[in-house]
N, C-alpha and C. Protein backbone atom coordinates (compact mmCIF):
# COMPACT_ATOMS: atom_id res chain seq x y z
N UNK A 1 -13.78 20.15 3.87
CA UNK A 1 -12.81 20.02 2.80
C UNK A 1 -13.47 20.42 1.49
N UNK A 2 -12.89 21.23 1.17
CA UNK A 2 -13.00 21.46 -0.75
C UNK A 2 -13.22 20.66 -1.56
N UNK A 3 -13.73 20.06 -2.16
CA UNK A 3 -13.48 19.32 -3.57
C UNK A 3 -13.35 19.90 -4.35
N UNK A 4 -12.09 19.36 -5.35
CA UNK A 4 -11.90 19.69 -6.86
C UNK A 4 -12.66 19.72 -7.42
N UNK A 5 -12.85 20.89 -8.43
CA UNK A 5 -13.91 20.85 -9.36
C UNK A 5 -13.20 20.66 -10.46
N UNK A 6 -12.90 19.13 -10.75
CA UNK A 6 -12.00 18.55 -11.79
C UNK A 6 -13.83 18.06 -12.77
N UNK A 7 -13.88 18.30 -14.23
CA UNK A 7 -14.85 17.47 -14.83
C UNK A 7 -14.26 16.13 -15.41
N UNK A 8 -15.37 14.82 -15.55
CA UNK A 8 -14.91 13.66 -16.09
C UNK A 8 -13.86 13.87 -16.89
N UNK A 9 -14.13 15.06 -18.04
CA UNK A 9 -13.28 14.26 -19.21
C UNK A 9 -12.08 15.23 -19.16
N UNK A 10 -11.69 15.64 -17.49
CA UNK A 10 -10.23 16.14 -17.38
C UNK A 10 -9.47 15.15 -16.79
N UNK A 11 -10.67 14.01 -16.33
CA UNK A 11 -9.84 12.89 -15.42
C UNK A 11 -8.62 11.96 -16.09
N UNK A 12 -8.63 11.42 -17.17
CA UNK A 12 -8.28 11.33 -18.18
C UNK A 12 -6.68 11.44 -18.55
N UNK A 13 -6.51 12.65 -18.86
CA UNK A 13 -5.44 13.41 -19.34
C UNK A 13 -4.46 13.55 -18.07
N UNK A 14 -5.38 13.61 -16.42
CA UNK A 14 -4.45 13.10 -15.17
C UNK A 14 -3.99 12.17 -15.14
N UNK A 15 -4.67 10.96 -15.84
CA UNK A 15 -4.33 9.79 -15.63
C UNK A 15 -2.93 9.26 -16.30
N UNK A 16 -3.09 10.70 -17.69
CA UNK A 16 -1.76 9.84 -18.71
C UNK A 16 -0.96 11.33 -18.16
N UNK A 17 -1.20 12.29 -17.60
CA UNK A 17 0.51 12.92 -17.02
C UNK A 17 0.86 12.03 -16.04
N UNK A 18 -0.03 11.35 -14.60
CA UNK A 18 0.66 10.48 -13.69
C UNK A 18 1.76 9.74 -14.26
N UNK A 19 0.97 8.85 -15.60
CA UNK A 19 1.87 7.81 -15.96
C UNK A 19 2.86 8.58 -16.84
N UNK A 20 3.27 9.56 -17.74
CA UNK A 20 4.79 10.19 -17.89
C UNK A 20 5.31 10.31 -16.72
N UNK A 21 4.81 11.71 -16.07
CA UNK A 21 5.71 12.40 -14.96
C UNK A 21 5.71 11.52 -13.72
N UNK A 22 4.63 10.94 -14.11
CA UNK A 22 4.82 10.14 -11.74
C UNK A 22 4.81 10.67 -10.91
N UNK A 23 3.88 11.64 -10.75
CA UNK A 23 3.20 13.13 -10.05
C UNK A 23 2.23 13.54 -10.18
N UNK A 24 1.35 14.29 -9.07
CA UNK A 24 0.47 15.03 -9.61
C UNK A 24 0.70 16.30 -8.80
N UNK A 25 -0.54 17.11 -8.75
CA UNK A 25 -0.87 17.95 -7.49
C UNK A 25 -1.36 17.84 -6.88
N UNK A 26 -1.45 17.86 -5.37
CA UNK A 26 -2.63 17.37 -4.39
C UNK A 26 -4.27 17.62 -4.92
N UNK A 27 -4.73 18.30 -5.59
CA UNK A 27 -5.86 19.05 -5.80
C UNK A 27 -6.00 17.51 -7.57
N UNK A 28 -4.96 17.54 -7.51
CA UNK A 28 -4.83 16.79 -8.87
C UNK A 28 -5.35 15.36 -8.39
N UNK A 29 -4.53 14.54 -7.77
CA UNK A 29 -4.83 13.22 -6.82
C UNK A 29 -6.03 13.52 -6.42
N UNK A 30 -6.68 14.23 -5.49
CA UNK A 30 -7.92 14.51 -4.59
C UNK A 30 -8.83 14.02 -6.42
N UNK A 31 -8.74 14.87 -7.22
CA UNK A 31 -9.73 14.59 -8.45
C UNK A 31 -9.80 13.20 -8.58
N UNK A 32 -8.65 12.57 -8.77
CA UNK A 32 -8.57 11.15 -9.34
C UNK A 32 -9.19 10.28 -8.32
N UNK A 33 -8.88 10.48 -7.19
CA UNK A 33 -9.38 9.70 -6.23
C UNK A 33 -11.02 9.43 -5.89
N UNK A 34 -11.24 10.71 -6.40
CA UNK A 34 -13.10 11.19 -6.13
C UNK A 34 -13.24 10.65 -7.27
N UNK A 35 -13.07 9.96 -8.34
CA UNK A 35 -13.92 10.09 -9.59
C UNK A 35 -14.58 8.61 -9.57
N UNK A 36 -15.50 8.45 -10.20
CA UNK A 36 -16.35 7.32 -9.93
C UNK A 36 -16.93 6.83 -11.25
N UNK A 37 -16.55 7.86 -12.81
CA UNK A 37 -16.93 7.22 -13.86
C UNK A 37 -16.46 6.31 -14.05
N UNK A 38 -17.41 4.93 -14.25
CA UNK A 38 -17.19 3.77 -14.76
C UNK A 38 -15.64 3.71 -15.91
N UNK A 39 -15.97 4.39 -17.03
CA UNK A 39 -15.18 4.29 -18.41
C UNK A 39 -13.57 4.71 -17.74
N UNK A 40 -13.64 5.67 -17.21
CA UNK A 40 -12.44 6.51 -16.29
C UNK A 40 -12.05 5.44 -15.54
N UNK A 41 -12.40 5.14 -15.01
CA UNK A 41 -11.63 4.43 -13.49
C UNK A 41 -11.26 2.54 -14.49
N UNK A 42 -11.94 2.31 -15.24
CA UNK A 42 -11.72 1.10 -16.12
C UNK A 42 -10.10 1.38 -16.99
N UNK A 43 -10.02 3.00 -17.45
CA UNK A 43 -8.73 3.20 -18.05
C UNK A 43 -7.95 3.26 -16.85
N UNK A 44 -8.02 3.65 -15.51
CA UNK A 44 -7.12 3.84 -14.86
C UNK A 44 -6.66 2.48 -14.56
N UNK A 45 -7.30 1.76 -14.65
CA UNK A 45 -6.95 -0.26 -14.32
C UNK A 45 -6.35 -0.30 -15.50
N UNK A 46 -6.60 -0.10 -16.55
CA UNK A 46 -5.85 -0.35 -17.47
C UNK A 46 -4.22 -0.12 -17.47
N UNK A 47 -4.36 1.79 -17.31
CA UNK A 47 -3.04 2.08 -17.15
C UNK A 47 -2.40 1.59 -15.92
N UNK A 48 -2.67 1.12 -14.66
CA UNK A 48 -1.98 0.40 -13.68
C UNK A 48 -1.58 -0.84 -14.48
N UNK A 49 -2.12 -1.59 -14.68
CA UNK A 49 -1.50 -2.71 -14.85
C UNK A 49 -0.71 -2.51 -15.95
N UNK A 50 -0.58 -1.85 -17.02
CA UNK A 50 0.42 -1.89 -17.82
C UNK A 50 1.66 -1.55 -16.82
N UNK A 51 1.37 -0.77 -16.30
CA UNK A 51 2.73 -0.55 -15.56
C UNK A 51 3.18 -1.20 -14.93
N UNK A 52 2.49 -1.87 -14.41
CA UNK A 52 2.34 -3.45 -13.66
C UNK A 52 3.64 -4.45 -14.16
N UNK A 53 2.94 -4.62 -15.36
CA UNK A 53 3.04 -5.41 -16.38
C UNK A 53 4.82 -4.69 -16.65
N UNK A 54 4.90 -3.72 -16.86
CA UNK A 54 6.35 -2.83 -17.82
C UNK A 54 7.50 -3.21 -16.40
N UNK A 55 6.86 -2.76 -14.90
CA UNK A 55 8.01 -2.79 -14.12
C UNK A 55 7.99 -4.54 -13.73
N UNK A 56 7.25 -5.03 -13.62
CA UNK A 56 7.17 -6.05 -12.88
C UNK A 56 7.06 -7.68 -13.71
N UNK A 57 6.61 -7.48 -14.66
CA UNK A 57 6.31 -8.50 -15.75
C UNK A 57 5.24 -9.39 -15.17
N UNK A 58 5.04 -10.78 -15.65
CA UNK A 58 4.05 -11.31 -15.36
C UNK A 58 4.31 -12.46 -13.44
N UNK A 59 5.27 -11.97 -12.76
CA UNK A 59 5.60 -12.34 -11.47
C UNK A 59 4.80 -12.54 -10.55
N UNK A 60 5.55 -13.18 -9.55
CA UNK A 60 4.53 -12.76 -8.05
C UNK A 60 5.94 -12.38 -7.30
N UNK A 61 5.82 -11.68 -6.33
CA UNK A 61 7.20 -11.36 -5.24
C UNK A 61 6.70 -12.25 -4.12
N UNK A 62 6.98 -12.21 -3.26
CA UNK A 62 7.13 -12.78 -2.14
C UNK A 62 8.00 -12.39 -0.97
N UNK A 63 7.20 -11.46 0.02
CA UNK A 63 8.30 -10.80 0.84
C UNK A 63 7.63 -11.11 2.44
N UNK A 64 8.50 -11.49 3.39
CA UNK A 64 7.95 -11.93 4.37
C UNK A 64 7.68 -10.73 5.01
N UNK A 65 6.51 -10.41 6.11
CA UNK A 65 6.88 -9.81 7.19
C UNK A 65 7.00 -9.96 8.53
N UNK A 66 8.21 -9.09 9.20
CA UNK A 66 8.06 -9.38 10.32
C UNK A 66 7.69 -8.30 11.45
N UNK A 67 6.41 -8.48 11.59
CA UNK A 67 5.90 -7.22 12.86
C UNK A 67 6.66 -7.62 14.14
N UNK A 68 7.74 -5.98 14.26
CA UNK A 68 8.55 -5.87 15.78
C UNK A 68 7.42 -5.97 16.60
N UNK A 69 6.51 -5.53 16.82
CA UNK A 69 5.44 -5.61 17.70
C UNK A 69 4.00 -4.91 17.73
N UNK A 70 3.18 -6.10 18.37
CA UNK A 70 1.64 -6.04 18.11
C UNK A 70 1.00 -5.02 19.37
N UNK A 71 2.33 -4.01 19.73
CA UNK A 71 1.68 -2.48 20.37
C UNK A 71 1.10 -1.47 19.32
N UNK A 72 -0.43 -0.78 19.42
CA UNK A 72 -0.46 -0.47 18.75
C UNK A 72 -1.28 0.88 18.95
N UNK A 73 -0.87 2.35 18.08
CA UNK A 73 -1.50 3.10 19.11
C UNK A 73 -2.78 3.74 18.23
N UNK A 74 -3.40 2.66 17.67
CA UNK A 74 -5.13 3.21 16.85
C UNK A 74 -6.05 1.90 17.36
N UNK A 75 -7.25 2.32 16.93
CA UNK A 75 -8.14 1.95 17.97
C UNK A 75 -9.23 1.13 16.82
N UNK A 76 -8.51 0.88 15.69
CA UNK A 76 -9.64 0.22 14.08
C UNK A 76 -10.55 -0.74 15.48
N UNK A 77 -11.99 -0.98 15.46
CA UNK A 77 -12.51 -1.58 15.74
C UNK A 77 -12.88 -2.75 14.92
N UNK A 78 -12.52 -3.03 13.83
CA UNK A 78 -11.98 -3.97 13.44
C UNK A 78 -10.79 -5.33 13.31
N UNK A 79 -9.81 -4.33 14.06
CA UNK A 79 -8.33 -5.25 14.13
C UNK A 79 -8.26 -5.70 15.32
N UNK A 80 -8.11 -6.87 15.35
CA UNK A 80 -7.76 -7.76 16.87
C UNK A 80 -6.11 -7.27 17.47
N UNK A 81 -5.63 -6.45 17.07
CA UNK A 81 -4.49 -5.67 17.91
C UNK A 81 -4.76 -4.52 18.52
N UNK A 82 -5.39 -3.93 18.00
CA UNK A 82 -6.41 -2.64 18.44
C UNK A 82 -5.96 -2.26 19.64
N UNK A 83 -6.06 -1.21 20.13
CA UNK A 83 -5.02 -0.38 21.35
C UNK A 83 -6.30 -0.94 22.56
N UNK A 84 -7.64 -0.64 22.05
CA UNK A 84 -8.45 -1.03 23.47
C UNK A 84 -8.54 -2.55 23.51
N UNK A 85 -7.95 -3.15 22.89
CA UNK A 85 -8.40 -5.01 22.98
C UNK A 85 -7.29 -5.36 24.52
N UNK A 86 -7.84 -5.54 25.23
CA UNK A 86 -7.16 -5.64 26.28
C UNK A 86 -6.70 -6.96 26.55
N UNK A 87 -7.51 -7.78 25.98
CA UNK A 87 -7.01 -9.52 25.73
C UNK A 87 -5.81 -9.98 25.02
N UNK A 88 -5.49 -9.18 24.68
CA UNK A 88 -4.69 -9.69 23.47
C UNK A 88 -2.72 -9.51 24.29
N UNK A 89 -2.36 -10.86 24.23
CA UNK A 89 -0.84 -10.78 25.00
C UNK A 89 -0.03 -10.14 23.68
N UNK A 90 0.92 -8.68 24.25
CA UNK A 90 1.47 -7.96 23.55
C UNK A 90 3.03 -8.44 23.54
N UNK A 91 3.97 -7.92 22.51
CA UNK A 91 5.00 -8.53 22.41
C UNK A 91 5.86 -7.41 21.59
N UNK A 92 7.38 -7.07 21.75
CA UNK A 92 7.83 -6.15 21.18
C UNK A 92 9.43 -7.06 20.93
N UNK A 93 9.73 -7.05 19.37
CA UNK A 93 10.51 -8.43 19.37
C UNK A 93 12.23 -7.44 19.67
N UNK A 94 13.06 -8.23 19.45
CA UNK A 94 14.56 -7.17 19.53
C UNK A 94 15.30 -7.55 19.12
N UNK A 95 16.45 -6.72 18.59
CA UNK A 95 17.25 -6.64 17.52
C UNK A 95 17.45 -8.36 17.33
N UNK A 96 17.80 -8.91 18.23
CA UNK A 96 18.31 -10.46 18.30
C UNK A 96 17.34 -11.02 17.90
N UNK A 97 15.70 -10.89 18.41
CA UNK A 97 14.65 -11.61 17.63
C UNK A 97 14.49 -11.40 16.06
N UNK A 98 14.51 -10.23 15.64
CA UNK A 98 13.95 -9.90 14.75
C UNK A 98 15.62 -10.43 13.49
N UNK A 99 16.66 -10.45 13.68
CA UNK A 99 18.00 -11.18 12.91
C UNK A 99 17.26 -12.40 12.97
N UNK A 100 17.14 -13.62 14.46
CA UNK A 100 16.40 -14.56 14.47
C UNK A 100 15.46 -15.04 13.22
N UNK A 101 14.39 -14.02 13.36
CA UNK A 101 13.67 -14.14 12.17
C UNK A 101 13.74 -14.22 10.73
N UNK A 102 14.91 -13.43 10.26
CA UNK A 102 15.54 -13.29 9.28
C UNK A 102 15.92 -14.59 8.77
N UNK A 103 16.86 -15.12 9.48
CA UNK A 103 17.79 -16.25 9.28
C UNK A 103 16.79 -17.08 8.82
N UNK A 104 15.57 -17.65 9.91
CA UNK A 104 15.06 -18.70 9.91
C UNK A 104 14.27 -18.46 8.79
N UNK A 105 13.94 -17.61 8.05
CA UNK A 105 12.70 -17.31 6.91
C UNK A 105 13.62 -17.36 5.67
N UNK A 106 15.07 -16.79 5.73
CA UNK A 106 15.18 -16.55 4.86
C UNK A 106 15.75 -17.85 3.71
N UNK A 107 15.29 -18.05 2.30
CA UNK A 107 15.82 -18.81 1.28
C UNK A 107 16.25 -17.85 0.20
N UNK A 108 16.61 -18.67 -0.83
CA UNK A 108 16.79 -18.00 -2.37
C UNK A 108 15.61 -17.27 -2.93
N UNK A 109 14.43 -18.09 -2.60
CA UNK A 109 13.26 -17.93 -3.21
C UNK A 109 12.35 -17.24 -2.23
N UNK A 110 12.58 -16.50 -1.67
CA UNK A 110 12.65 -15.97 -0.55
C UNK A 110 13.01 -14.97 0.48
N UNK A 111 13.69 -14.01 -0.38
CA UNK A 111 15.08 -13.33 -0.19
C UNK A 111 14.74 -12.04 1.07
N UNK A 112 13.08 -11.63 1.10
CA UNK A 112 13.03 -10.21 1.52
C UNK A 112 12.38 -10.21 2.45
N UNK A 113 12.52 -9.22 2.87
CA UNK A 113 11.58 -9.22 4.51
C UNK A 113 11.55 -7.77 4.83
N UNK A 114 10.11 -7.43 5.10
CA UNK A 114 9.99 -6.25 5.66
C UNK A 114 9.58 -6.27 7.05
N UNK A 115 9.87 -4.84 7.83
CA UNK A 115 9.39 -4.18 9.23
C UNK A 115 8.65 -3.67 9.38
N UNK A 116 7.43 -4.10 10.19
CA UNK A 116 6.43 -3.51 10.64
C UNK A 116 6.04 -3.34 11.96
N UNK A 117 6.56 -2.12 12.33
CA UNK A 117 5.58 -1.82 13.50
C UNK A 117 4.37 -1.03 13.34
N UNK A 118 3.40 -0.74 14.44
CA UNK A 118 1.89 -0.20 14.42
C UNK A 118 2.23 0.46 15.58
């Protein structure tokens, strides 16, 4: 793979078109992602959390999830679901489980729930 030959102090000026436009170019991202100056990557925390801060205010969300099932077809040797963990009792939930789930989780304070399969 190529690397961008983006310099520090173009990193910058990516950082404040992301935050107008809410885009980059792949070659553009690849820069931002590689960059490792301290001062740079401190503004980029900066500018996240303002935005943070602008869409979201000072909140927490709270969204349940519910994994349809712990089949999974990568092999992280890290994750105890892992496709070679052969121990592990598998489960694939259905339409009726997964409403089930809904119901029983759901409150006011409480409202969302996402799907995850692997």
């Amino acid at each position: 793979m190529k690397l961008p030959s983006f310099k520090v102090n173009m990193i910058i000026p990516l950082i404040d078109k992301l935050r107008q436009e809410h885009r980059l170019s792949a070659e553009e991202y690849k820069a931002l992602l590689l960059c490792q100056d301290a001062d740079t990557l401190k503004y980029l925390q900066e500018q996240a959390r303002e935005v943070s801060l602008e869409q979201f205010g000072n909140r927490v969300f709270i969204r349940g999830l519910i994994e349809i099932t712990n089949h999974c077809r990568n092999n992280c040797y890290y994750c105890g679901i892992r496709k070679g963990n052969q121990s592990v009792l598998r489960y694939e939930l259905t339409r009726e489980d997964i409403l089930e789930c809904c119901r029983e989780g759901y409150t006011p304070r409480f409202p969302d729930f996402r799907l995850a399969r692997w």
